[in-house]
Protein backbone atom coordinates (compact mmCIF):
# COMPACT_ATOMS: atom_id res chain seq x y z
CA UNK A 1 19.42 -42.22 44.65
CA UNK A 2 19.43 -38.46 42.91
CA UNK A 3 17.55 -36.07 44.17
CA UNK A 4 15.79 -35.17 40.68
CA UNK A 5 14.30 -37.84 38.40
CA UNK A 6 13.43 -37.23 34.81
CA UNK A 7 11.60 -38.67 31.77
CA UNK A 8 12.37 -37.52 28.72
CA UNK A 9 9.94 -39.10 25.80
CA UNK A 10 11.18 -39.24 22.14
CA UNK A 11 9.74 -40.70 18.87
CA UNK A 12 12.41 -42.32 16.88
CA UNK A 13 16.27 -41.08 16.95
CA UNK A 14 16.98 -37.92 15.20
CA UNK A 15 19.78 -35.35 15.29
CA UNK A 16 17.10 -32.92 17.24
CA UNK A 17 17.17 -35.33 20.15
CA UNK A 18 20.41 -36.40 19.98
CA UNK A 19 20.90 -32.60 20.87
CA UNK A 20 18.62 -32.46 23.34
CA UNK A 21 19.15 -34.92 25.17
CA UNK A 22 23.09 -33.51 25.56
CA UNK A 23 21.88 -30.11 26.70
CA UNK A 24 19.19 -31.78 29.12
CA UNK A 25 22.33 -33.85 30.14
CA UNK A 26 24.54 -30.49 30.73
CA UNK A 27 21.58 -28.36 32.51
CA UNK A 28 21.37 -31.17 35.09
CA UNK A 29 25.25 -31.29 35.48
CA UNK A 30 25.36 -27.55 35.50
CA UNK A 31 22.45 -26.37 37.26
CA UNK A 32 21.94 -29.29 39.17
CA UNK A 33 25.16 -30.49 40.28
CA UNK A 34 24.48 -33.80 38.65
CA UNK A 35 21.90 -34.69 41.41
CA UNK A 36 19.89 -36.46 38.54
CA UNK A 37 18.80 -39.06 36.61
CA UNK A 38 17.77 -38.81 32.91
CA UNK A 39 15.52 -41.94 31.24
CA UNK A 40 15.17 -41.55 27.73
CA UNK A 41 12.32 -43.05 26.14
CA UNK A 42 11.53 -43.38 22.92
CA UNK A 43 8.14 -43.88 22.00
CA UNK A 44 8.44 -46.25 19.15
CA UNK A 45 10.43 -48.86 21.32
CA UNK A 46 8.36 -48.53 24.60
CA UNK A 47 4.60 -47.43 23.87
CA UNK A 48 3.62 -48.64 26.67
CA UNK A 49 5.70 -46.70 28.72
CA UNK A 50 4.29 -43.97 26.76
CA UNK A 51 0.62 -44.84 27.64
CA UNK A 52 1.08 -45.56 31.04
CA UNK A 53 2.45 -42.13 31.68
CA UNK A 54 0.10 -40.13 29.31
CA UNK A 55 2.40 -39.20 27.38
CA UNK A 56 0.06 -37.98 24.01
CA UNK A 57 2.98 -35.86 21.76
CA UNK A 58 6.91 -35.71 21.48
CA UNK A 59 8.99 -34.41 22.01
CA UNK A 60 7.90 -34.78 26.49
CA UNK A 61 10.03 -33.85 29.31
CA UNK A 62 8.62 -35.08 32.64
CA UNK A 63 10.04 -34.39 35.95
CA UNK A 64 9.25 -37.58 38.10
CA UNK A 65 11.21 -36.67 41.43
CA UNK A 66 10.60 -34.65 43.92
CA UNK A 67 6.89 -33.94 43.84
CA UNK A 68 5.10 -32.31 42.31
CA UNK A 69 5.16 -34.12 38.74
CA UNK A 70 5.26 -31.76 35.97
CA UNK A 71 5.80 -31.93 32.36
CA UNK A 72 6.74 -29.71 29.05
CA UNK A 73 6.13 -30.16 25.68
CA UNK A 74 8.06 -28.74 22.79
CA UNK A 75 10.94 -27.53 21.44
CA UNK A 76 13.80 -27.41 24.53
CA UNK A 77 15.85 -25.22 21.78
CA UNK A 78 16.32 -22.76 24.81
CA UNK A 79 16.82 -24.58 28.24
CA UNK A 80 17.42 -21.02 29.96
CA UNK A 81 14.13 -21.27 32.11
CA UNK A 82 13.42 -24.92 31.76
CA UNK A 83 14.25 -25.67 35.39
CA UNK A 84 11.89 -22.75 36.37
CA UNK A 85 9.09 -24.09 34.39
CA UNK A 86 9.40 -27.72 36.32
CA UNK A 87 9.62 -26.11 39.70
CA UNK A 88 13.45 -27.14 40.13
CA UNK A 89 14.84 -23.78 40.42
CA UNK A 90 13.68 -20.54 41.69
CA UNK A 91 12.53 -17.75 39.06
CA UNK A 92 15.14 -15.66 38.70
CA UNK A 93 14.82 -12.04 36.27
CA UNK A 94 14.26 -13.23 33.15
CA UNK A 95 16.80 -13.35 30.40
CA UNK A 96 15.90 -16.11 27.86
CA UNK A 97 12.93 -17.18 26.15
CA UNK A 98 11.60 -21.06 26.69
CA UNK A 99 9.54 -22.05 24.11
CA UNK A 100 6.94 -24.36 24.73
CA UNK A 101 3.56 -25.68 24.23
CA UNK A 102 2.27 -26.84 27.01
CA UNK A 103 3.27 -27.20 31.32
CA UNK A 104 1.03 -29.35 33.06
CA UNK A 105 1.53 -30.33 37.14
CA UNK A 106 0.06 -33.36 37.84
């Protein structure tokens, strides 16, 4: 079993996730040596899902595994301090910008 679990909530298949979902895909092989698994969920096919994790807005990334749960919504245009922002990796001297709206732990 990896040692990082993700949720990644979409609504509907566009080019924007389709992109993404491949630089998600490369972080975790890059920065975290694969250790990972990505779900993709997309909101139209599995509301439920959707409801039973709170999940309000798209696009959602939520890190599942190891605690603590936390989640970001936006734009993941810039996945330079996305890792940082879901407690995965330590802060290191900024040198990108994450955009986002909103990081909450559970």
């Amino acid at each position: 079993m990896p040692t990082y679990s993700f949720q990644f909530f979409v609504s509907g298949e566009n080019a924007k996730h389709v992109e993404a979902i491949e630089r998600l895909k490369k972080l975790g092989d890059s920065c975290l040596a694969g250790d990972y698994e990505l779900e993709v969920v997309d909101v139209t096919q599995s509301p439920e899902i959707a409801r039973e994790t709170g999940v309000l807005a798209t696009p959602t990334l939520i890190k599942t595994a190891p605690a603590p749960r936390a989640r970001i919504l936006g734009d993941f245009c810039n996945c330079g301090g996305l890792l940082q922002q879901l407690g995965v990796a330590k802060p290191q001297k900024p040198h990108h910008t994450l955009v986002f709206l909103d990081v909450v732990n559970e």
